[in-house]
PDB file of N, CA and C in Angstrom:
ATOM      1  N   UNK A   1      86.299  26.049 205.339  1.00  0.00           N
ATOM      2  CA  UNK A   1      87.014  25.321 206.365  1.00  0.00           C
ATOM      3  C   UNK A   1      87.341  26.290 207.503  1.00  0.00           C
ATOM      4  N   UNK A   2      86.760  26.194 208.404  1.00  0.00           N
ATOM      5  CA  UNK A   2      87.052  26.609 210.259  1.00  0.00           C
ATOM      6  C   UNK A   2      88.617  26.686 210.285  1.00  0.00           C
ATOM      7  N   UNK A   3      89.081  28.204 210.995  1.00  0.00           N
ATOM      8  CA  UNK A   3      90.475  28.081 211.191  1.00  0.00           C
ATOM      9  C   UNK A   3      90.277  27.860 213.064  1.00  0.00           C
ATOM     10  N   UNK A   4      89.790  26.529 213.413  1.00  0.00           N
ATOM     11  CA  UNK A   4      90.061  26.598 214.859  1.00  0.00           C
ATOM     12  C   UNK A   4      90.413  25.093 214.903  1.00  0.00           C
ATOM     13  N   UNK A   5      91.563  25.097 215.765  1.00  0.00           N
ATOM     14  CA  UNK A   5      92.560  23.958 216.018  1.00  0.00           C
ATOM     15  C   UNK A   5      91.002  22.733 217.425  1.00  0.00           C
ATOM     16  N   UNK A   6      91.374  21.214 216.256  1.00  0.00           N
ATOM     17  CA  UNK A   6      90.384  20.331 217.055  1.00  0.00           C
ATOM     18  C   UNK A   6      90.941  19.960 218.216  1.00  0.00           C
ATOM     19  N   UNK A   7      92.170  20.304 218.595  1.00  0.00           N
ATOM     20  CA  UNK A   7      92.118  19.341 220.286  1.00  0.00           C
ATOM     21  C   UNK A   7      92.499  20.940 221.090  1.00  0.00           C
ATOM     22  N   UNK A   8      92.734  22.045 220.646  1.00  0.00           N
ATOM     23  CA  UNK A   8      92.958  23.075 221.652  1.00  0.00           C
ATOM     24  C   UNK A   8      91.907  23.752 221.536  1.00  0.00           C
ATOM     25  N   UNK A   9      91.268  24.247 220.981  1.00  0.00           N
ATOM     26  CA  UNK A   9      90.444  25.256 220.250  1.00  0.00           C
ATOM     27  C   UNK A   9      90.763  26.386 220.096  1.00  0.00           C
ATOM     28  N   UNK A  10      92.250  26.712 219.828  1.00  0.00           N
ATOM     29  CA  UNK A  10      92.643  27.876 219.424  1.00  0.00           C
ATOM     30  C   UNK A  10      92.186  28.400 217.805  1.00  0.00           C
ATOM     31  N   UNK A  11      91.943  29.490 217.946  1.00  0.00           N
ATOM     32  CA  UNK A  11      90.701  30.584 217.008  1.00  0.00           C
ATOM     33  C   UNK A  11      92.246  31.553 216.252  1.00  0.00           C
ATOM     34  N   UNK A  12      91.268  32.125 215.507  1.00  0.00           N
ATOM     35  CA  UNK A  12      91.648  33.366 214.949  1.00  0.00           C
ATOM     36  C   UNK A  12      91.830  34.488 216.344  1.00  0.00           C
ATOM     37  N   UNK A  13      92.946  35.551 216.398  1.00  0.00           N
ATOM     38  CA  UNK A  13      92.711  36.870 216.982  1.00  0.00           C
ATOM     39  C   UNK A  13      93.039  37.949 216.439  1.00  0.00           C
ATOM     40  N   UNK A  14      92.191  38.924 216.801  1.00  0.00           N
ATOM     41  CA  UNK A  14      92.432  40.265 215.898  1.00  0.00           C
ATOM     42  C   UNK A  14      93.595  40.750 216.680  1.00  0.00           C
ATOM     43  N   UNK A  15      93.578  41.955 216.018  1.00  0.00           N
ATOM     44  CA  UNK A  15      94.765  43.289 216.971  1.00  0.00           C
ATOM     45  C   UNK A  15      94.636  44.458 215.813  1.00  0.00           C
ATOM     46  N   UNK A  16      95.753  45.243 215.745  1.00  0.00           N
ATOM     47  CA  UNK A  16      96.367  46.439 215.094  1.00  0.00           C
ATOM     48  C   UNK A  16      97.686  46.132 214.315  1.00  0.00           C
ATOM     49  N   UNK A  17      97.848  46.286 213.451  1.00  0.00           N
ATOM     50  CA  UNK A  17      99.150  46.903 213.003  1.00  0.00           C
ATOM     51  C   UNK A  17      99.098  48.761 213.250  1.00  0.00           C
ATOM     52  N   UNK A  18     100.638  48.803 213.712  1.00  0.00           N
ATOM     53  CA  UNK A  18     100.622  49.634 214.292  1.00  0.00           C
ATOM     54  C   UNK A  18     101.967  50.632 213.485  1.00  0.00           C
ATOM     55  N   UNK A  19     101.998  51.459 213.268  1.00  0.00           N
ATOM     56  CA  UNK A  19     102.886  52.127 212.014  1.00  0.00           C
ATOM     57  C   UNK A  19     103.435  52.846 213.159  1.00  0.00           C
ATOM     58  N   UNK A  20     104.627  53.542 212.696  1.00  0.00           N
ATOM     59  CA  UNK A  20     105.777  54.509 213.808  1.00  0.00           C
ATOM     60  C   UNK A  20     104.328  55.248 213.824  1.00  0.00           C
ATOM     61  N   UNK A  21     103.919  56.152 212.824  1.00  0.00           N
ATOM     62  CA  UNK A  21     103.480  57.468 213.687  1.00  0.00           C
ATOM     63  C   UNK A  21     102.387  56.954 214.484  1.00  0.00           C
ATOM     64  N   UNK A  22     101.949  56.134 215.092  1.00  0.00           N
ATOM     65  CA  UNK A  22     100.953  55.044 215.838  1.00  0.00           C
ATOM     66  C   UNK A  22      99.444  55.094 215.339  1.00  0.00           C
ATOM     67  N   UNK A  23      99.494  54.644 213.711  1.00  0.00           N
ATOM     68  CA  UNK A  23      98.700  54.466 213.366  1.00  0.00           C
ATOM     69  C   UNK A  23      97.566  53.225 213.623  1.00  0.00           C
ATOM     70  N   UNK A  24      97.062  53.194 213.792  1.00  0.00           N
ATOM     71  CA  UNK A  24      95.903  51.573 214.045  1.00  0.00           C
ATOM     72  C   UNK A  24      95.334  50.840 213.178  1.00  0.00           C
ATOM     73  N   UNK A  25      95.821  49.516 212.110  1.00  0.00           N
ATOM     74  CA  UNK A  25      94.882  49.512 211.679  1.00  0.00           C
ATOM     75  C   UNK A  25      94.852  47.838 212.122  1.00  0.00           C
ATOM     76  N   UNK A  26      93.323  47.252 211.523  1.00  0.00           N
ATOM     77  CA  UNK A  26      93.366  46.316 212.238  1.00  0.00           C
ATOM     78  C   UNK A  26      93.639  45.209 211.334  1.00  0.00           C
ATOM     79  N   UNK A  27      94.188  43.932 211.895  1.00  0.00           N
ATOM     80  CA  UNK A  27      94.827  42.570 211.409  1.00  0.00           C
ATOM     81  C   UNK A  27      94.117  41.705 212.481  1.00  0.00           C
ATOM     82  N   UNK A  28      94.272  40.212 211.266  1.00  0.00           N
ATOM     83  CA  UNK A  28      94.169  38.772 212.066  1.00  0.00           C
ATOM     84  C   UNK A  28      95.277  38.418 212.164  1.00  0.00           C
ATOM     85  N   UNK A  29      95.602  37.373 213.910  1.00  0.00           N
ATOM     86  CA  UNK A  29      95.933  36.810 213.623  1.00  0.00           C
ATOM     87  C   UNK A  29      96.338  35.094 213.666  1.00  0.00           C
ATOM     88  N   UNK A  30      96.409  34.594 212.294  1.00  0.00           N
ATOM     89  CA  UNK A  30      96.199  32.997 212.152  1.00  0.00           C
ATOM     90  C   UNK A  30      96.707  31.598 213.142  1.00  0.00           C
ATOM     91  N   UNK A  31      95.766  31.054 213.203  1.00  0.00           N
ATOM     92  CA  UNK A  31      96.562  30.175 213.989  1.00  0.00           C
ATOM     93  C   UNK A  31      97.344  29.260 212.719  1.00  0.00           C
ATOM     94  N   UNK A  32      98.197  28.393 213.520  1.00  0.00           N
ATOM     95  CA  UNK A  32      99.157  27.661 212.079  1.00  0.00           C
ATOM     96  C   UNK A  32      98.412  26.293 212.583  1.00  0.00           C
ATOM     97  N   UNK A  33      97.564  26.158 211.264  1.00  0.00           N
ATOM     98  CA  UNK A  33      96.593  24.731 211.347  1.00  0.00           C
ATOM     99  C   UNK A  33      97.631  23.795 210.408  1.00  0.00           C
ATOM    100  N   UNK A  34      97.455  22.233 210.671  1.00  0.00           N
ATOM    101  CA  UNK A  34      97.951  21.476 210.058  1.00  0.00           C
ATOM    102  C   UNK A  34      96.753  20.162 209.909  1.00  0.00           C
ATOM    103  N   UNK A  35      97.398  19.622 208.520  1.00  0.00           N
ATOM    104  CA  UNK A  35      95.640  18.558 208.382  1.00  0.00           C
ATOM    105  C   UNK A  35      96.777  16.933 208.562  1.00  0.00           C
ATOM    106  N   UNK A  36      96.484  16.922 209.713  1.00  0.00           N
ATOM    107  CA  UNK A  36      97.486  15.591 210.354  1.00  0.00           C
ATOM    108  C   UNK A  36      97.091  14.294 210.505  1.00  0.00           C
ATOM    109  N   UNK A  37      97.590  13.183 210.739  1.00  0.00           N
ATOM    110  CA  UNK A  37      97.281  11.949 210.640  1.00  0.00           C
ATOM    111  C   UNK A  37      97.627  11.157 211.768  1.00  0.00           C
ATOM    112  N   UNK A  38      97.022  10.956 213.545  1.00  0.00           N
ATOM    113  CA  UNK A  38      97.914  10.749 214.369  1.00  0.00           C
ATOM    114  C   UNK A  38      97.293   9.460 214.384  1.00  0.00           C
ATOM    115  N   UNK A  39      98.000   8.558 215.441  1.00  0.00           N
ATOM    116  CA  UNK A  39      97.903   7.343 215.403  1.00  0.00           C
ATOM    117  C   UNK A  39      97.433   7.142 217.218  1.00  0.00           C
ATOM    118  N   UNK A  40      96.041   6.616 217.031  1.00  0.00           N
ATOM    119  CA  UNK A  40      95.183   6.070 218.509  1.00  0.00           C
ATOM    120  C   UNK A  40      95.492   4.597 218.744  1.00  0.00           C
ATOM    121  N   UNK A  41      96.622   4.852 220.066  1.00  0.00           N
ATOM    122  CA  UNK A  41      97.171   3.130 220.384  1.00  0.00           C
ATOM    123  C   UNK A  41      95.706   2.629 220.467  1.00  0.00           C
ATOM    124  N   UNK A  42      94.878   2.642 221.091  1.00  0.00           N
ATOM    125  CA  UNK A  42      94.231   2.226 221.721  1.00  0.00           C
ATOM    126  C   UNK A  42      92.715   1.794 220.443  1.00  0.00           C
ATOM    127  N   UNK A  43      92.749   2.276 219.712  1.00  0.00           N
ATOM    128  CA  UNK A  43      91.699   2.139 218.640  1.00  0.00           C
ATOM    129  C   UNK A  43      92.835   1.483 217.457  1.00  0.00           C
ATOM    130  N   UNK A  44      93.820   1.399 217.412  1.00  0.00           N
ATOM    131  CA  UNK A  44      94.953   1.202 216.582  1.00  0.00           C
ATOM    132  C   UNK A  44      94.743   1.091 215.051  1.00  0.00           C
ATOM    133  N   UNK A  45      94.184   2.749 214.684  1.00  0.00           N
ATOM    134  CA  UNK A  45      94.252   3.494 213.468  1.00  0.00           C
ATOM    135  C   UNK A  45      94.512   4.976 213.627  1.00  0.00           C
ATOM    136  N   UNK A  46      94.417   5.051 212.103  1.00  0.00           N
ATOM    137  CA  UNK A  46      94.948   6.628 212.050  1.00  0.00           C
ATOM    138  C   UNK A  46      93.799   7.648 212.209  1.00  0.00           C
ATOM    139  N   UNK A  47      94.180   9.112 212.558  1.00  0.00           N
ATOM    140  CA  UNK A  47      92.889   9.610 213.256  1.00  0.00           C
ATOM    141  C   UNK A  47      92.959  10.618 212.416  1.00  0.00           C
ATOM    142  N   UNK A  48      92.273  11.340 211.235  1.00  0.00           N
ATOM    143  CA  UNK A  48      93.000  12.868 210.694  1.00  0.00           C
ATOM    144  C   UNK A  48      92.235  13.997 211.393  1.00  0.00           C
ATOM    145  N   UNK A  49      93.087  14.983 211.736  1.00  0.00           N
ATOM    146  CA  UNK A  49      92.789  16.146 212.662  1.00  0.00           C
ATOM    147  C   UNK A  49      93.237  17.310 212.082  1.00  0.00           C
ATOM    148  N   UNK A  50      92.899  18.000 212.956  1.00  0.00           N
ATOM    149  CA  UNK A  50      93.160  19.768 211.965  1.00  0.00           C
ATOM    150  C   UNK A  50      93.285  20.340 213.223  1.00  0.00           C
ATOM    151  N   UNK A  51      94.977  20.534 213.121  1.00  0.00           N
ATOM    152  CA  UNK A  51      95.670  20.901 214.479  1.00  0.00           C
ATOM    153  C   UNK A  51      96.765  21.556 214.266  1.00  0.00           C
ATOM    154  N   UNK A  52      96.785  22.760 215.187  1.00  0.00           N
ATOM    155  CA  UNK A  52      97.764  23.909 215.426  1.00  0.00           C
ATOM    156  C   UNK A  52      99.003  23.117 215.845  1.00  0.00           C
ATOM    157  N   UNK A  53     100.427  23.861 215.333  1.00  0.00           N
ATOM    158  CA  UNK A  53     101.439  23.153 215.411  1.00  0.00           C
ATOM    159  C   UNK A  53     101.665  22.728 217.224  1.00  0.00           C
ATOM    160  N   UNK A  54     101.530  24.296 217.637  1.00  0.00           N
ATOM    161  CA  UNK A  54     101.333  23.745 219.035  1.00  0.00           C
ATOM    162  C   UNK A  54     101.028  22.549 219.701  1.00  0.00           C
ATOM    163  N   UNK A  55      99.821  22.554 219.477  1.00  0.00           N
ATOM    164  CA  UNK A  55      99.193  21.306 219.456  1.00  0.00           C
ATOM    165  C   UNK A  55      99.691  19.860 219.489  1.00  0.00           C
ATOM    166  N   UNK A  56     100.760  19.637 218.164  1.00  0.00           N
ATOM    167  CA  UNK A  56     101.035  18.620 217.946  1.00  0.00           C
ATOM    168  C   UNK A  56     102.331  18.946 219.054  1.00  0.00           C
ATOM    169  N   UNK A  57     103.135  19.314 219.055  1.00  0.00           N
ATOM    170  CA  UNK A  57     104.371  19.479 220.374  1.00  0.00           C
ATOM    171  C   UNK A  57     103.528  18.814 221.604  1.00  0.00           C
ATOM    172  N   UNK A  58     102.455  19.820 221.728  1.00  0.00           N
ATOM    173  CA  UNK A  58     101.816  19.008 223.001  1.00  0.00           C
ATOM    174  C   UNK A  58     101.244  17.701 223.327  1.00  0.00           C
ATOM    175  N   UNK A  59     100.967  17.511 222.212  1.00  0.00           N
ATOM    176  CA  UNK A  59     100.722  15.878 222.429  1.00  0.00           C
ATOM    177  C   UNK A  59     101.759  14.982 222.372  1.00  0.00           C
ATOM    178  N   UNK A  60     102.440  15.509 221.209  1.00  0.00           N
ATOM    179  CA  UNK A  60     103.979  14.531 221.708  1.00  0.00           C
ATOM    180  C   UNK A  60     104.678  14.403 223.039  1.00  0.00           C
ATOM    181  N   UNK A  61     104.620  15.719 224.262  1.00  0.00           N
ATOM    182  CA  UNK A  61     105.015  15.831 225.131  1.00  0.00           C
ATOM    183  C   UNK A  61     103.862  14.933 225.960  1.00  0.00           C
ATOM    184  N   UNK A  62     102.588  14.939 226.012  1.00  0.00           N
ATOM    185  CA  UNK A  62     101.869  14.100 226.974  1.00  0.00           C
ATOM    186  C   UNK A  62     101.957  12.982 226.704  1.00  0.00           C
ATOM    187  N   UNK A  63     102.171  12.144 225.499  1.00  0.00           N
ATOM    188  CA  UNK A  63     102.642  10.923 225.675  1.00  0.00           C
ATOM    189  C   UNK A  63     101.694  10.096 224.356  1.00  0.00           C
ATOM    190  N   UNK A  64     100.920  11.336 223.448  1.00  0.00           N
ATOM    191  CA  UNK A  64     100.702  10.305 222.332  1.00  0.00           C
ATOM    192  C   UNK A  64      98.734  11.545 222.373  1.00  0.00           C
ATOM    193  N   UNK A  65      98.416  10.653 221.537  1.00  0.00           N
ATOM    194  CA  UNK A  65      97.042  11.024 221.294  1.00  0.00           C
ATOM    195  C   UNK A  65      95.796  10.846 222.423  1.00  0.00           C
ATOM    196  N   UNK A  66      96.192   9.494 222.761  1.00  0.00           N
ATOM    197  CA  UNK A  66      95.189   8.832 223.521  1.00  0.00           C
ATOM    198  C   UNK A  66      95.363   9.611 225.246  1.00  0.00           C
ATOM    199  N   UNK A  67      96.582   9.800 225.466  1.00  0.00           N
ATOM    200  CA  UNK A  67      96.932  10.293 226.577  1.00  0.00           C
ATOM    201  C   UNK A  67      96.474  11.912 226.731  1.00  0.00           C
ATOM    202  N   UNK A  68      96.686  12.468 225.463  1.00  0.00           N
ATOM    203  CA  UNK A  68      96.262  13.813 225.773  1.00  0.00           C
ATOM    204  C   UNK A  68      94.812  13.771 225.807  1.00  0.00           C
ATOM    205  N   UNK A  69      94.397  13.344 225.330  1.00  0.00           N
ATOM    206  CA  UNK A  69      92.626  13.080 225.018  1.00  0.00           C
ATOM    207  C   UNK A  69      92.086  13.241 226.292  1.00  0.00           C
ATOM    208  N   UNK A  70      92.549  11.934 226.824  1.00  0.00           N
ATOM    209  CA  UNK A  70      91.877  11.793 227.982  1.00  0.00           C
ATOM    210  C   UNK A  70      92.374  12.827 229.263  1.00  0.00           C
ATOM    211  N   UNK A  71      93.083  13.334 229.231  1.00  0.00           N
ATOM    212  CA  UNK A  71      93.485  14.568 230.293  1.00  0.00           C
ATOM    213  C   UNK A  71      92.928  15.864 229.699  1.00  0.00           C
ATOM    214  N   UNK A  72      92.483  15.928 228.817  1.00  0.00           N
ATOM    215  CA  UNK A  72      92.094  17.400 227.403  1.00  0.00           C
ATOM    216  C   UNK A  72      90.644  18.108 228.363  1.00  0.00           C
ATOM    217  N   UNK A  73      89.892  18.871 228.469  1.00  0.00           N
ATOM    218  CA  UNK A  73      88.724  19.718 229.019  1.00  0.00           C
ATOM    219  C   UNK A  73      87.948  19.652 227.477  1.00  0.00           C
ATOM    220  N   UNK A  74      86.793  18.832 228.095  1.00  0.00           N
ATOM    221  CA  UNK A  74      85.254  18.662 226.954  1.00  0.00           C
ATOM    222  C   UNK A  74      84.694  19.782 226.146  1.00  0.00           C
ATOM    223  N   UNK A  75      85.514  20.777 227.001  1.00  0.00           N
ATOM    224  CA  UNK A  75      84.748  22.318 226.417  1.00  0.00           C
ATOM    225  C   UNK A  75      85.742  22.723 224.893  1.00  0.00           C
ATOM    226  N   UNK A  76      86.940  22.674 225.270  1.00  0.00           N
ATOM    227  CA  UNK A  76      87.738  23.265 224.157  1.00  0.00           C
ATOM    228  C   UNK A  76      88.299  22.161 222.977  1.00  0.00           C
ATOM    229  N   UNK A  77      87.116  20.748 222.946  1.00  0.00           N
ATOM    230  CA  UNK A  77      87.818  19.324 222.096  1.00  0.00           C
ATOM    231  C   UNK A  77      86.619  20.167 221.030  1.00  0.00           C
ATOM    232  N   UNK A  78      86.856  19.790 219.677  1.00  0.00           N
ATOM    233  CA  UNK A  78      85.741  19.641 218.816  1.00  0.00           C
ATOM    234  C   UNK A  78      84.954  18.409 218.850  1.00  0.00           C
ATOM    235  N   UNK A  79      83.737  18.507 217.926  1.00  0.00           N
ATOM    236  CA  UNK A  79      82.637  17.778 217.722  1.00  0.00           C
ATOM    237  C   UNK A  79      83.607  16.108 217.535  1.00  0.00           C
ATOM    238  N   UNK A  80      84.323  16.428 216.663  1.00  0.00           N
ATOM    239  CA  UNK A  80      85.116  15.060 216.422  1.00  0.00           C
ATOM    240  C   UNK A  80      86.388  14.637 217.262  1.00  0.00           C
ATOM    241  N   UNK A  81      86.911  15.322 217.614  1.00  0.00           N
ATOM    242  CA  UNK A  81      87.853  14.918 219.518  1.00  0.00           C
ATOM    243  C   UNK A  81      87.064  14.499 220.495  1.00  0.00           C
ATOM    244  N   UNK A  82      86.315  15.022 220.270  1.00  0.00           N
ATOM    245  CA  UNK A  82      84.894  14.075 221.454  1.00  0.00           C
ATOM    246  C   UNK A  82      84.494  12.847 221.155  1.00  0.00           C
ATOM    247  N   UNK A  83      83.798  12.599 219.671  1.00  0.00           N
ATOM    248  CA  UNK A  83      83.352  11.670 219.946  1.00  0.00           C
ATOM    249  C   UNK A  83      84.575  10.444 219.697  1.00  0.00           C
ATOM    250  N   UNK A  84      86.184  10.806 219.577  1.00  0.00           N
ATOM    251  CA  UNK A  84      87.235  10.441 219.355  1.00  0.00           C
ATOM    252  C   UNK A  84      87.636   9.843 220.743  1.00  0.00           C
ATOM    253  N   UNK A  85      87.461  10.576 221.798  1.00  0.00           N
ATOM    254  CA  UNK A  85      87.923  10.953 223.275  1.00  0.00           C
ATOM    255  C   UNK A  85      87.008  10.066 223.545  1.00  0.00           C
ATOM    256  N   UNK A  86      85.510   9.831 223.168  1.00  0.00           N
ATOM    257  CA  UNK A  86      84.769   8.683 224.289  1.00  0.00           C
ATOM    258  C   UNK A  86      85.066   7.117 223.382  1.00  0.00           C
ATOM    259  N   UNK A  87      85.277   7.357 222.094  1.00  0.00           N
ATOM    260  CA  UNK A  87      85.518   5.716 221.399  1.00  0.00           C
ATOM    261  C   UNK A  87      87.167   5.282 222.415  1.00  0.00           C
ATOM    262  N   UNK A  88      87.560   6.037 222.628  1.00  0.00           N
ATOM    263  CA  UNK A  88      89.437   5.313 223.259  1.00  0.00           C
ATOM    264  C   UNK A  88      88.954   5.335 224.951  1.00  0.00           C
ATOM    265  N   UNK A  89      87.760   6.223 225.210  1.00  0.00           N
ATOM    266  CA  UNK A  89      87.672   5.988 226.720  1.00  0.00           C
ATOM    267  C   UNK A  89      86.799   4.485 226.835  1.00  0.00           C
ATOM    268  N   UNK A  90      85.829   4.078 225.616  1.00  0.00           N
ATOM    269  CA  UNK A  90      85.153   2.692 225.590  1.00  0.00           C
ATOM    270  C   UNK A  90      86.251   1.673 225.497  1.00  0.00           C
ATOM    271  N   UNK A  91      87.207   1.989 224.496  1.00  0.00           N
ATOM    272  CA  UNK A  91      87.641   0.839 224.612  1.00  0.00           C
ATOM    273  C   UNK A  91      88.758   0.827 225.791  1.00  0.00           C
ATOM    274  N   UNK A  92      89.470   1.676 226.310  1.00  0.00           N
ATOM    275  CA  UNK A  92      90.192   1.698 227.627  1.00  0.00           C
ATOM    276  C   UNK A  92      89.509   0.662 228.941  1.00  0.00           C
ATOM    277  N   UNK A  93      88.117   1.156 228.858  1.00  0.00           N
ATOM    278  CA  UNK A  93      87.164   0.354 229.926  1.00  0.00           C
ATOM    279  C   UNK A  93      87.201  -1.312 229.573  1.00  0.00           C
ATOM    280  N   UNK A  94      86.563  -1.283 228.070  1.00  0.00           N
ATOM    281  CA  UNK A  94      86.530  -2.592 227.770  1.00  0.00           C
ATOM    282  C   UNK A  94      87.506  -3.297 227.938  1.00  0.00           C
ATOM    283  N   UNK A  95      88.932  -2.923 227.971  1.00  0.00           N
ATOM    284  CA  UNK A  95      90.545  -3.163 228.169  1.00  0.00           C
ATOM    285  C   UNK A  95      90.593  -3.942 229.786  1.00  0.00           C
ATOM    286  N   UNK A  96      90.194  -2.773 230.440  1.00  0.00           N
ATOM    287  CA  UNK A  96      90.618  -2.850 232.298  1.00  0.00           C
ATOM    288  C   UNK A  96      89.725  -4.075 232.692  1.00  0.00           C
TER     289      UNK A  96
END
């Protein structure tokens, strides 16, 4: 299982631990993934995702799933936020 968050694409990053006498050695570090269950007004079911806590703050702040989706950049959605992002943009159209 991929530690990279599906609607941000936040990854793993390395660095150092770094000891007083400034030793180097190197560490990951994790993003905090969660295996979540959000709810698409607009498709009106549950969606399960694998998303950094971040993540979920941020979507609560934009106004839900469907809302962040559609404001989100194509580059950093996964394979399944995409094809998530064009089923709520079909039916949005079919809606208007």
């Amino acid at each position: 299982m991929s530690k990279v968050c599906d609607l941000t694409g936040k990854t793993i990053l390395f660095g150092h631990n770094v000891s007083h006498a400034n030793n180097k050695t190197n560490r990951r570090f994790m993003p905090n993934l969660q295996e979540v269950k959000m709810l698409s007004d607009a498709l009106g079911r549950q969606v399960s995702l694998r998303v950094s806590t971040r993540a979920i703050r941020t979507v609560d702040a934009k106004g839900g799933l469907d809302a962040y989706l559609m404001q989100a950049r194509d580059r950093v959605l996964s394979k399944k936020a995409l094809r998530l992002k064009r089923d709520i943009a079909k039916k949005l159209a079919k809606a208007a």
